[in-house]
PDB file of N, CA and C in Angstrom:
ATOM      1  N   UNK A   1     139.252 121.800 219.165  1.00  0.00           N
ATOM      2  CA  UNK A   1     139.529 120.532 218.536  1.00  0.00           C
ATOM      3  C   UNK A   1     138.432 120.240 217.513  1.00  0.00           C
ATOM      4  N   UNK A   2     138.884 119.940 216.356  1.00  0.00           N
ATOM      5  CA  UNK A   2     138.055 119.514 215.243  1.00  0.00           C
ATOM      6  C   UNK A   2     136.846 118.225 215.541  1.00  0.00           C
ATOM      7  N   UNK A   3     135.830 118.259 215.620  1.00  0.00           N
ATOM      8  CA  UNK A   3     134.714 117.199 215.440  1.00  0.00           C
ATOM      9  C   UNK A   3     135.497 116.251 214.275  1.00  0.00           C
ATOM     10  N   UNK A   4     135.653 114.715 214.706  1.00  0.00           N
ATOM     11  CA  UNK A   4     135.748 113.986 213.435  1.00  0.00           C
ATOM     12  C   UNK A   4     134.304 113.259 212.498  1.00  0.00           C
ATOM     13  N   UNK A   5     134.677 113.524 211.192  1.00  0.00           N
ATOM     14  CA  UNK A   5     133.459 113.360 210.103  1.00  0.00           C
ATOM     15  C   UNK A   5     132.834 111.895 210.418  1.00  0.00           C
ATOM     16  N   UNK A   6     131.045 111.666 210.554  1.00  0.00           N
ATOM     17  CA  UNK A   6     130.984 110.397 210.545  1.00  0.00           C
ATOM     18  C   UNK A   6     130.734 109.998 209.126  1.00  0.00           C
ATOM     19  N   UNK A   7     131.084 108.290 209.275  1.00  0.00           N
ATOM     20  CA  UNK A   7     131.443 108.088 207.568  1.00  0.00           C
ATOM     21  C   UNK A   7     130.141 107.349 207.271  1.00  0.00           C
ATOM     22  N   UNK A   8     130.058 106.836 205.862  1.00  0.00           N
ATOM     23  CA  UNK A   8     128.927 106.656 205.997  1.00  0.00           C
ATOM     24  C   UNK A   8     128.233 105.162 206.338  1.00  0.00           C
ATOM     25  N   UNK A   9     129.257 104.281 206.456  1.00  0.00           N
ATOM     26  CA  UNK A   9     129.250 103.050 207.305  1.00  0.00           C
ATOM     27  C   UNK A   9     128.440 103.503 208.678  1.00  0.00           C
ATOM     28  N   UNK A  10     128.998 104.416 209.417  1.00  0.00           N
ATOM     29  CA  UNK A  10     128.462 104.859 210.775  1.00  0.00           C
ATOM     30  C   UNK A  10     126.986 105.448 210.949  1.00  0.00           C
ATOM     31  N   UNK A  11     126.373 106.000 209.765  1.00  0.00           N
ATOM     32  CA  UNK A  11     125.348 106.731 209.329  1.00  0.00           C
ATOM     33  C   UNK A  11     124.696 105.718 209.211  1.00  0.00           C
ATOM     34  N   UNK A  12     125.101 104.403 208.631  1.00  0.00           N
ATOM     35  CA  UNK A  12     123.975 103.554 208.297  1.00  0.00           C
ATOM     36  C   UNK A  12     123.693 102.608 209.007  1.00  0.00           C
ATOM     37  N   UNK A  13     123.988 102.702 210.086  1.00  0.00           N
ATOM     38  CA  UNK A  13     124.758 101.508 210.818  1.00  0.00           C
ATOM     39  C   UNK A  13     123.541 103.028 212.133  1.00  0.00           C
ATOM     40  N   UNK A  14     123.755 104.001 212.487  1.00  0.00           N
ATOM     41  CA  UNK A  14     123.142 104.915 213.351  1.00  0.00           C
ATOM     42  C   UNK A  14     121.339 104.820 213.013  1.00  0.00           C
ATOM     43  N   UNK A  15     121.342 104.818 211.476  1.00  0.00           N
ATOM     44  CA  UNK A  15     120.034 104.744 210.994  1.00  0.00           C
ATOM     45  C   UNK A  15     118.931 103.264 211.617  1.00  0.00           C
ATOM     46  N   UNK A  16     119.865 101.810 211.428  1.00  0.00           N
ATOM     47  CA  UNK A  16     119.423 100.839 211.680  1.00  0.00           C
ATOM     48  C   UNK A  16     119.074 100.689 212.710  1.00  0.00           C
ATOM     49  N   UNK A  17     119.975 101.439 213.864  1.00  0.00           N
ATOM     50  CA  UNK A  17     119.626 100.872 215.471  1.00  0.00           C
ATOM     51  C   UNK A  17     118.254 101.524 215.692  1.00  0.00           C
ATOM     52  N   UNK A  18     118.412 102.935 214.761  1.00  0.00           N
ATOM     53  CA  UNK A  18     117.271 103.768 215.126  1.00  0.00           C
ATOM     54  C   UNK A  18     115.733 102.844 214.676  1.00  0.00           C
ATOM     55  N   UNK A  19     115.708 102.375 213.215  1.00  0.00           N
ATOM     56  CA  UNK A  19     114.425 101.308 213.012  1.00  0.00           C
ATOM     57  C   UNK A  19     114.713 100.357 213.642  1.00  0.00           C
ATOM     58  N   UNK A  20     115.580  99.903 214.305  1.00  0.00           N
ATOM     59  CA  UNK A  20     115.215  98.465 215.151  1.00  0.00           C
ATOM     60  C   UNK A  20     114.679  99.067 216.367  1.00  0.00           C
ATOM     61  N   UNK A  21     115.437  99.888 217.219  1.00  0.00           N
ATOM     62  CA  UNK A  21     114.488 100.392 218.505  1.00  0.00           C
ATOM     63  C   UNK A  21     113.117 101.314 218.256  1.00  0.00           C
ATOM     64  N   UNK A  22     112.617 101.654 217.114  1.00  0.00           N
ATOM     65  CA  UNK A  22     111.310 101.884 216.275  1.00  0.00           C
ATOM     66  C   UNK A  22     110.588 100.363 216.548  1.00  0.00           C
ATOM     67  N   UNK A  23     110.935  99.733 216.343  1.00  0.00           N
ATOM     68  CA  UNK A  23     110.109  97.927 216.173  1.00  0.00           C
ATOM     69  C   UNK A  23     110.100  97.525 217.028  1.00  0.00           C
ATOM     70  N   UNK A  24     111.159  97.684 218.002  1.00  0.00           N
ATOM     71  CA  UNK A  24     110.881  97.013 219.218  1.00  0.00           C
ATOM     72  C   UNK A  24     110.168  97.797 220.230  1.00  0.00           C
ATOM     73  N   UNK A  25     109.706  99.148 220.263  1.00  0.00           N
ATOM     74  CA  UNK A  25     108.879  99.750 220.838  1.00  0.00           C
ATOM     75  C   UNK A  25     107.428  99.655 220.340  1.00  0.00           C
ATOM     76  N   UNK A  26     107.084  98.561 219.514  1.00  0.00           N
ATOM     77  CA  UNK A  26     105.843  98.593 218.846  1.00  0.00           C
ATOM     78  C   UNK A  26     105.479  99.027 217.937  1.00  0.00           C
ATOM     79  N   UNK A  27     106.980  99.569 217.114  1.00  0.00           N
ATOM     80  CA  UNK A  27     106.623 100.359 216.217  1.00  0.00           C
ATOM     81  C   UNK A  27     105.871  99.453 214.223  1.00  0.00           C
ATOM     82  N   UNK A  28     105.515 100.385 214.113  1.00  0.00           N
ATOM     83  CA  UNK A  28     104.716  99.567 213.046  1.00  0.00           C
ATOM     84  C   UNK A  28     104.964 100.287 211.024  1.00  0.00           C
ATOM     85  N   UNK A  29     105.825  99.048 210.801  1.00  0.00           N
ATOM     86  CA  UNK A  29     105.990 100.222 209.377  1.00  0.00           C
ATOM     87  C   UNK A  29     105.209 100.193 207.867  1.00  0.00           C
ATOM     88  N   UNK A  30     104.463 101.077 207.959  1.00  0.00           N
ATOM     89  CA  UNK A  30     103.791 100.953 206.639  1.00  0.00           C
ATOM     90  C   UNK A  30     104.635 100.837 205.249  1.00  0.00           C
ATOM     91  N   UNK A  31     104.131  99.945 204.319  1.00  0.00           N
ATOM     92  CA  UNK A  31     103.971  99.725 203.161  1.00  0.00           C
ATOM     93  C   UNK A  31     103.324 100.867 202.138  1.00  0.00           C
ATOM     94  N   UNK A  32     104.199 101.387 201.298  1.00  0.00           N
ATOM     95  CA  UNK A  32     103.468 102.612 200.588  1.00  0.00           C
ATOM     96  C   UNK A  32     104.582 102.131 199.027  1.00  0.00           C
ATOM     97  N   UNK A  33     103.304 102.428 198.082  1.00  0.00           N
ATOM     98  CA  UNK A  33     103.967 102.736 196.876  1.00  0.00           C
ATOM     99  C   UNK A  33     105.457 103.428 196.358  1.00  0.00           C
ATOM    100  N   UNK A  34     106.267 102.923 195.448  1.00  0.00           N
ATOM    101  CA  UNK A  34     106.615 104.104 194.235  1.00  0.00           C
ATOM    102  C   UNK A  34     106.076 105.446 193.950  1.00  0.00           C
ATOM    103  N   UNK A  35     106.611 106.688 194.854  1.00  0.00           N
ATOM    104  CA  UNK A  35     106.032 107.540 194.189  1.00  0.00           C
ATOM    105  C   UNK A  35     104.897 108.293 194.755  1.00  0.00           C
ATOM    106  N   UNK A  36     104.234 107.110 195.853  1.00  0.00           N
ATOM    107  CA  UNK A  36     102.941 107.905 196.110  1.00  0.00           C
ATOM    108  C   UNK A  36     103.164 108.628 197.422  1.00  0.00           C
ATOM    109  N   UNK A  37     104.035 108.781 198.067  1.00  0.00           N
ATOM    110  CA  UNK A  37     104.562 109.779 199.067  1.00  0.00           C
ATOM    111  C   UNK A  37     104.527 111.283 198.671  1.00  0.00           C
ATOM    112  N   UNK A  38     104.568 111.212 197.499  1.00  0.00           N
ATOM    113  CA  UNK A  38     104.593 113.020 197.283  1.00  0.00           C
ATOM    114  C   UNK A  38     103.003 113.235 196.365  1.00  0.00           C
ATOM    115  N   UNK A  39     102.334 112.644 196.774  1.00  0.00           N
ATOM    116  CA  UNK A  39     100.931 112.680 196.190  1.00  0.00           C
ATOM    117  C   UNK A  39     100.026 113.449 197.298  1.00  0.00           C
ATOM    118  N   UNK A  40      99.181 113.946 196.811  1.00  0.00           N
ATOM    119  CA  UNK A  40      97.942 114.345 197.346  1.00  0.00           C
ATOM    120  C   UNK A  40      97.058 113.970 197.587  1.00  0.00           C
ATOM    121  N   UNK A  41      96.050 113.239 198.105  1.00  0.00           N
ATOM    122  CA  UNK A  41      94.741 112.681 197.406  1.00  0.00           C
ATOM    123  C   UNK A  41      95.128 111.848 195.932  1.00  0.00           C
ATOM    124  N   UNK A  42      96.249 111.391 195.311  1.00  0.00           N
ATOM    125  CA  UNK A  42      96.372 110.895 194.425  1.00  0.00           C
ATOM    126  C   UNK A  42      96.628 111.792 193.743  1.00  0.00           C
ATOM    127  N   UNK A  43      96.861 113.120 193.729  1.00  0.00           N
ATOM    128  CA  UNK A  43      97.279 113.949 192.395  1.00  0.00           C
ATOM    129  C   UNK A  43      98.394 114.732 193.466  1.00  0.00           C
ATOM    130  N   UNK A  44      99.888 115.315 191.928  1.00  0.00           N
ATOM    131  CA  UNK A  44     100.695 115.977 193.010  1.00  0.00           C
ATOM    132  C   UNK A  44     100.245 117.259 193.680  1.00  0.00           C
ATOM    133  N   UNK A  45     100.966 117.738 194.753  1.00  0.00           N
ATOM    134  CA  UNK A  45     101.058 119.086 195.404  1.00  0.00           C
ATOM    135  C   UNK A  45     101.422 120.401 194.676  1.00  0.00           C
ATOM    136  N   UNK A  46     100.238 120.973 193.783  1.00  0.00           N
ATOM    137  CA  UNK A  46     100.769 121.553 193.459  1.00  0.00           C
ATOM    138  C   UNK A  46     101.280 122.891 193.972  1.00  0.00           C
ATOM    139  N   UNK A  47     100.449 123.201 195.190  1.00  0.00           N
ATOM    140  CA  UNK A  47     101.002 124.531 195.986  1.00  0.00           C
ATOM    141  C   UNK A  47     102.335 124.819 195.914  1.00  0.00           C
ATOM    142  N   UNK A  48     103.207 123.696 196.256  1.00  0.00           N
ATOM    143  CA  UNK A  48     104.663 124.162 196.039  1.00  0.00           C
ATOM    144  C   UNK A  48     105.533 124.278 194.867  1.00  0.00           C
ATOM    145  N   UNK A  49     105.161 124.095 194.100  1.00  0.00           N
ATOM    146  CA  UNK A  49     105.270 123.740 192.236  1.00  0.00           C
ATOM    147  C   UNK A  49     106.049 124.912 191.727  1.00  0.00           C
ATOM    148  N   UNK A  50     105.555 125.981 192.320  1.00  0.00           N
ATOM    149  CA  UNK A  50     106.250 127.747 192.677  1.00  0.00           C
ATOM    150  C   UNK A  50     106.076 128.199 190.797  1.00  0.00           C
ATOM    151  N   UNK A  51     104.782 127.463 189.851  1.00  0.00           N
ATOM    152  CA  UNK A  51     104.529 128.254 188.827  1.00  0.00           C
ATOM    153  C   UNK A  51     103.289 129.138 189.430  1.00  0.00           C
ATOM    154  N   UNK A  52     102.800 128.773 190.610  1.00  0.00           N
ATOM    155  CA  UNK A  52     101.175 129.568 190.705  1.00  0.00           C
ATOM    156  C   UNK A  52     100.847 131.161 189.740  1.00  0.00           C
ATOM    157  N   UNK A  53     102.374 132.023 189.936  1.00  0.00           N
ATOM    158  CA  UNK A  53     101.582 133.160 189.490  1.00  0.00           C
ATOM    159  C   UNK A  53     102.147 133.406 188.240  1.00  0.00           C
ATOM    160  N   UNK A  54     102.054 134.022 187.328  1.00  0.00           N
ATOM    161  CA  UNK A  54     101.782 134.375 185.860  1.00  0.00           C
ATOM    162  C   UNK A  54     103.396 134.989 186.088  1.00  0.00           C
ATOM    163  N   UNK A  55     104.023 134.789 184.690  1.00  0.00           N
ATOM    164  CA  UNK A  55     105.461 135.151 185.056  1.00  0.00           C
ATOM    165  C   UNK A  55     105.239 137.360 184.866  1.00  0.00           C
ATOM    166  N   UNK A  56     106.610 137.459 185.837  1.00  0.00           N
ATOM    167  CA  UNK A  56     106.936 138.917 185.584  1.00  0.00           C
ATOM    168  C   UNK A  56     107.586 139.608 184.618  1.00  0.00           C
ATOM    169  N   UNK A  57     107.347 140.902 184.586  1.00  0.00           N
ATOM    170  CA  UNK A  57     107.914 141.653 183.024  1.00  0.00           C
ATOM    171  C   UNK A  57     109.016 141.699 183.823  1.00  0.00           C
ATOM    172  N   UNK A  58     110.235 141.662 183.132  1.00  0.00           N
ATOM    173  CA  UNK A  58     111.692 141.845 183.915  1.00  0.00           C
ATOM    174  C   UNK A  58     112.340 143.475 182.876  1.00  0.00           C
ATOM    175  N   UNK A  59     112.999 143.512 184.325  1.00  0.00           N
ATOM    176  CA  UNK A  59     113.239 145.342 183.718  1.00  0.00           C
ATOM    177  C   UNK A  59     114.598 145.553 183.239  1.00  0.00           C
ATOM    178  N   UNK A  60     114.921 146.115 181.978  1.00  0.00           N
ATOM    179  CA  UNK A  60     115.581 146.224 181.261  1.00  0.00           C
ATOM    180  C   UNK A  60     117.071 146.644 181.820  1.00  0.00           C
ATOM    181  N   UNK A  61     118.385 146.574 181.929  1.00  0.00           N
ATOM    182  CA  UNK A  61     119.234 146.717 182.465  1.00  0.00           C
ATOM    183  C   UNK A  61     120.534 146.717 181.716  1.00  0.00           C
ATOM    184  N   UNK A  62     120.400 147.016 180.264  1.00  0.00           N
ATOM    185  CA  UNK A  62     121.256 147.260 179.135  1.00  0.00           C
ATOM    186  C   UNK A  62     122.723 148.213 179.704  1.00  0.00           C
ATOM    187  N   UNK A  63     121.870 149.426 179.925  1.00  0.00           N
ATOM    188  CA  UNK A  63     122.952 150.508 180.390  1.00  0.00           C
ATOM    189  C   UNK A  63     123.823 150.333 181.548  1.00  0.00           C
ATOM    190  N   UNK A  64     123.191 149.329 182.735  1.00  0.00           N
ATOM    191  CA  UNK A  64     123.991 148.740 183.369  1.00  0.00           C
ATOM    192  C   UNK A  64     125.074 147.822 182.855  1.00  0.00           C
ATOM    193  N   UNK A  65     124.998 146.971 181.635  1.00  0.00           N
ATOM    194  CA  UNK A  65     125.532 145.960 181.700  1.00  0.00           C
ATOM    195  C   UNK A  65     126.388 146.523 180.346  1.00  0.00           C
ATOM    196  N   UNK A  66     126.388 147.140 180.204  1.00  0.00           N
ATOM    197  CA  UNK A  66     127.058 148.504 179.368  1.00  0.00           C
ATOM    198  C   UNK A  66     128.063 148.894 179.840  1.00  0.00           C
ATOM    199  N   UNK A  67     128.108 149.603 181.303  1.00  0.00           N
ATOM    200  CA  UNK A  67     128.806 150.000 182.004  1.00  0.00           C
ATOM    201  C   UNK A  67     130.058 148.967 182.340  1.00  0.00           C
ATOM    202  N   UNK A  68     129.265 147.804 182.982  1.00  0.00           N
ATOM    203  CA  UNK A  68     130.176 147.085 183.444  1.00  0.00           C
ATOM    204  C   UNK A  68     130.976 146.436 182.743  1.00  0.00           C
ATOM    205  N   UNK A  69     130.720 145.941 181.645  1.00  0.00           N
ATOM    206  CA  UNK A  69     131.921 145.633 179.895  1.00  0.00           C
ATOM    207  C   UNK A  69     132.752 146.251 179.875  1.00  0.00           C
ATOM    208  N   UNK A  70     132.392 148.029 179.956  1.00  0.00           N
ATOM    209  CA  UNK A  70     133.138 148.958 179.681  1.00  0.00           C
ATOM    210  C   UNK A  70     134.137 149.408 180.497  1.00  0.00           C
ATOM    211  N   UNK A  71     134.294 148.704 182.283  1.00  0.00           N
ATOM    212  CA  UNK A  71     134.828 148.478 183.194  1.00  0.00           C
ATOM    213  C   UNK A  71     136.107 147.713 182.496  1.00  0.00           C
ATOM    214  N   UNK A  72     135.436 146.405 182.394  1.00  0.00           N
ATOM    215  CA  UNK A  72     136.288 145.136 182.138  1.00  0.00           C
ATOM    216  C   UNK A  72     137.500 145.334 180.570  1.00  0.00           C
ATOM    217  N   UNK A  73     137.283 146.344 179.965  1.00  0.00           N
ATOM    218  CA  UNK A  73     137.839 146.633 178.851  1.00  0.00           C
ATOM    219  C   UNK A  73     139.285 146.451 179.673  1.00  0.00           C
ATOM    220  N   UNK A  74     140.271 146.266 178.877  1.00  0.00           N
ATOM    221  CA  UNK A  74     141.616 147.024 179.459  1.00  0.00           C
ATOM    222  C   UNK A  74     141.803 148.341 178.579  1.00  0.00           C
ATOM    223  N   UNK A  75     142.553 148.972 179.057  1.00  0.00           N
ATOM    224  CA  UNK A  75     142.925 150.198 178.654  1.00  0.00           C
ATOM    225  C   UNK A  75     143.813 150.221 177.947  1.00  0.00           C
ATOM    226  N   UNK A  76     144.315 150.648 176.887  1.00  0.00           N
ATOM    227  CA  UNK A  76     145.140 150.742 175.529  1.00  0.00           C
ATOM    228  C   UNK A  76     146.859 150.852 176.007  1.00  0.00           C
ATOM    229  N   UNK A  77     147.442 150.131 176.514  1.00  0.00           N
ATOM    230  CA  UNK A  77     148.963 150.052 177.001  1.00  0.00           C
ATOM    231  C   UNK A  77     149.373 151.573 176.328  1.00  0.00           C
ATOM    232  N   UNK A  78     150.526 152.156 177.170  1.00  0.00           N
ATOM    233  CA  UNK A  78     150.677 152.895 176.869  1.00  0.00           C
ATOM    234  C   UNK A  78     152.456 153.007 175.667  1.00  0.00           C
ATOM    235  N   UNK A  79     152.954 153.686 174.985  1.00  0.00           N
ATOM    236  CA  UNK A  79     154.042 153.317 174.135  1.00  0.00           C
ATOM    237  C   UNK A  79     154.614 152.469 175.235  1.00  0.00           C
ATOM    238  N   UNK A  80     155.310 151.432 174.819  1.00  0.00           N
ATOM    239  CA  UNK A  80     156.096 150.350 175.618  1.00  0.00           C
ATOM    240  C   UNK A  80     157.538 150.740 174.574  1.00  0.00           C
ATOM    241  N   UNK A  81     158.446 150.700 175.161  1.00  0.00           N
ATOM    242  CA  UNK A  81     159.989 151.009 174.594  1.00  0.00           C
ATOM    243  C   UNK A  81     160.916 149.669 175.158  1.00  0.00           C
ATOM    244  N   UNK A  82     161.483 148.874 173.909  1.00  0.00           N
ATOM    245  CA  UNK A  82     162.104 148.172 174.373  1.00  0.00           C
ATOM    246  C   UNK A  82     163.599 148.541 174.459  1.00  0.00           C
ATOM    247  N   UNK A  83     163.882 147.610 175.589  1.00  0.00           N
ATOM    248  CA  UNK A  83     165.496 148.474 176.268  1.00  0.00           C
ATOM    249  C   UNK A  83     166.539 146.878 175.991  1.00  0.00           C
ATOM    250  N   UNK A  84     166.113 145.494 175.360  1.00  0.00           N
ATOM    251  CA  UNK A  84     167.001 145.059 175.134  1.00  0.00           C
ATOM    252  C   UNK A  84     166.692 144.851 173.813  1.00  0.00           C
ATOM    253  N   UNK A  85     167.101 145.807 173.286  1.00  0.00           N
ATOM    254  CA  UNK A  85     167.510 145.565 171.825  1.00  0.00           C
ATOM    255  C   UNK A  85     168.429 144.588 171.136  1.00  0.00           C
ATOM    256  N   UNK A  86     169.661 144.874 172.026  1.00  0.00           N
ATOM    257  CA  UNK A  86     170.895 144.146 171.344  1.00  0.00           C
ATOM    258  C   UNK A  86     171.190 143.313 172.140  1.00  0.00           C
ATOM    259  N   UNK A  87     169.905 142.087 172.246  1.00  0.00           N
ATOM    260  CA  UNK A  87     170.413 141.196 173.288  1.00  0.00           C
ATOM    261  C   UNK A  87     170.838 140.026 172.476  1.00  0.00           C
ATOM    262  N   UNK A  88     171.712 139.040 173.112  1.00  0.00           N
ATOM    263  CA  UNK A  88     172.300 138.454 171.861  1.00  0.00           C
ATOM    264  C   UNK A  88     171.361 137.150 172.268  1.00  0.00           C
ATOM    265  N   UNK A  89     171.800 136.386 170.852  1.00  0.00           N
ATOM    266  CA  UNK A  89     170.710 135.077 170.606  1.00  0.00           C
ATOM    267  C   UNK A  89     171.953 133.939 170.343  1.00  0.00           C
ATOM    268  N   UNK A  90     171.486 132.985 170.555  1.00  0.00           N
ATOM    269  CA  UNK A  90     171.840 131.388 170.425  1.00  0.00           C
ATOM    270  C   UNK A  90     171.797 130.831 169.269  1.00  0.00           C
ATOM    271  N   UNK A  91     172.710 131.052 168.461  1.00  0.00           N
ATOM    272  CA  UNK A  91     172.714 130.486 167.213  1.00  0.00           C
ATOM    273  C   UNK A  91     173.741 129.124 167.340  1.00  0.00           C
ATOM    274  N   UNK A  92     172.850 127.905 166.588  1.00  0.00           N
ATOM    275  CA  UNK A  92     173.336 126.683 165.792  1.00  0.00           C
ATOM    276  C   UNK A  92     174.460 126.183 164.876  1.00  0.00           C
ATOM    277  N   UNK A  93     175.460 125.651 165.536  1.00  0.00           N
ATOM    278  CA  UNK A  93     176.684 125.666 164.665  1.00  0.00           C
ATOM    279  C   UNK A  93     176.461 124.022 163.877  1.00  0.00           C
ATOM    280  N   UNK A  94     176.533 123.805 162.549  1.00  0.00           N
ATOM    281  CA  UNK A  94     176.107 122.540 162.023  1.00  0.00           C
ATOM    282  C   UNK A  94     177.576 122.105 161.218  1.00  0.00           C
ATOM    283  N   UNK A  95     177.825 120.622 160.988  1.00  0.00           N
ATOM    284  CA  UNK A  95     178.488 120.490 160.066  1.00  0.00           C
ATOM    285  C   UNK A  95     178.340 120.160 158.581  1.00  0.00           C
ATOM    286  N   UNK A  96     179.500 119.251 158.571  1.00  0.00           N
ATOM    287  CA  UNK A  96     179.029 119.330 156.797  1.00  0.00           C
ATOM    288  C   UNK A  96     177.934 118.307 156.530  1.00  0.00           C
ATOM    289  N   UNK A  97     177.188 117.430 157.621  1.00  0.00           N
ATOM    290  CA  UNK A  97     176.062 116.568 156.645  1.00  0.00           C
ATOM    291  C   UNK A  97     175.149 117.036 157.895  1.00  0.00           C
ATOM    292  N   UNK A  98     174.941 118.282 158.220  1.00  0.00           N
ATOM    293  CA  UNK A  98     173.567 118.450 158.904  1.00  0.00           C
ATOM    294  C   UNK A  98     173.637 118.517 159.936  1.00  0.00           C
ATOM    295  N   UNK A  99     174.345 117.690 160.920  1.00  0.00           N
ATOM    296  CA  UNK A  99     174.251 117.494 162.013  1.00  0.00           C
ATOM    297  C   UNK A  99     175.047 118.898 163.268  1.00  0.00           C
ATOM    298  N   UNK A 100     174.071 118.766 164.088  1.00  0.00           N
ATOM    299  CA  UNK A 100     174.480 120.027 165.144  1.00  0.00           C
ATOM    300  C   UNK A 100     175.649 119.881 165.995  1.00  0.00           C
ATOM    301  N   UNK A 101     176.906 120.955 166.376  1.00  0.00           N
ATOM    302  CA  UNK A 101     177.755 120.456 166.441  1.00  0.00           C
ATOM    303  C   UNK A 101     177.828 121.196 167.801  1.00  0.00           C
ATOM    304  N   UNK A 102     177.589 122.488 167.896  1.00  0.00           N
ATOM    305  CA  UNK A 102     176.919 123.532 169.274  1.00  0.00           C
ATOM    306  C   UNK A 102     176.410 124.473 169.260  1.00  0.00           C
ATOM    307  N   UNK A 103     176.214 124.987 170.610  1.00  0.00           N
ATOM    308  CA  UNK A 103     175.641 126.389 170.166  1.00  0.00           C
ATOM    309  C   UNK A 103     176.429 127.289 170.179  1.00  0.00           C
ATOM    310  N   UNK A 104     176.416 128.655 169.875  1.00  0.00           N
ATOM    311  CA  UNK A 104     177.313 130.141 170.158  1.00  0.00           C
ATOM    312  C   UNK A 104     175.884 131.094 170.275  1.00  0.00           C
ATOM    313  N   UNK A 105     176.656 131.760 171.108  1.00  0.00           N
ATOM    314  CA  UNK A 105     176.114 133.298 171.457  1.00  0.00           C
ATOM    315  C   UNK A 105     176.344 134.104 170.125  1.00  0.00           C
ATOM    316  N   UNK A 106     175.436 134.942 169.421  1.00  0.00           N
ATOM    317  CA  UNK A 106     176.167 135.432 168.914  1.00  0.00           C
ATOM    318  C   UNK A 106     175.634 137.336 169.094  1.00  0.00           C
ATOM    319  N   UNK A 107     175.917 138.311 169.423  1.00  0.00           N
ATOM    320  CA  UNK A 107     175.545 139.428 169.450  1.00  0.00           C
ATOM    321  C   UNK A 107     174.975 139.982 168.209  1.00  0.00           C
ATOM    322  N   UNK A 108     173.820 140.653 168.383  1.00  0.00           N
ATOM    323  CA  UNK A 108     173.413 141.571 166.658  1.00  0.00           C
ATOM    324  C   UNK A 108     173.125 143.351 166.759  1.00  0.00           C
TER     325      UNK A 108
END
């Protein structure tokens, strides 16, 4: 049986009971800045920043990507012969000021 999704009324509503029984156990909530949660000592973290090391030479992969184009090509159809030649068409019967009066089949 499928778990049903909680929505997010229920999420926020799960969150609240959780800081109210936080407070009523003595709990105590600090006051903190805009921003200064992801600070260090006042400057950001940069350990995780993930520029630390000098970028890499990246290795050339032309002939691979060569190959795989040359995959994706289609291949040149081969003679195609058409077999309804003499199929007939729907020609427009009009009168004398223009107007369409029906159609006919007509064979060619």
């Amino acid at each position: 049986m499928i778990k049903p999704k909680t929505t997010k009324k229920e999420t926020r509503q799960e969150l609240e009971s959780l800081v109210e029984a936080f407070i009523k156990a003595k709990g105590e909530i600090q006051q903190v800045d805009m921003g200064e949660s992801g600070l260090v000592d006042g400057k950001y973290n940069t350990s995780h920043i993930g520029f630390s090391e000098p970028r890499q030479d990246r290795t050339p992969l032309n002939h691979v990507v060569a190959a795989i184009q040359q995959k994706k090509r289609p291949t040149p159809p081969t003679s195609i012969t058409k077999t309804n030649k003499n199929k007939p068409k729907k020609k427009v019967i009009y009168d004398d000021f223009g107007e369409p009066l029906r159609w006919v089949w007509e064979d060619e």
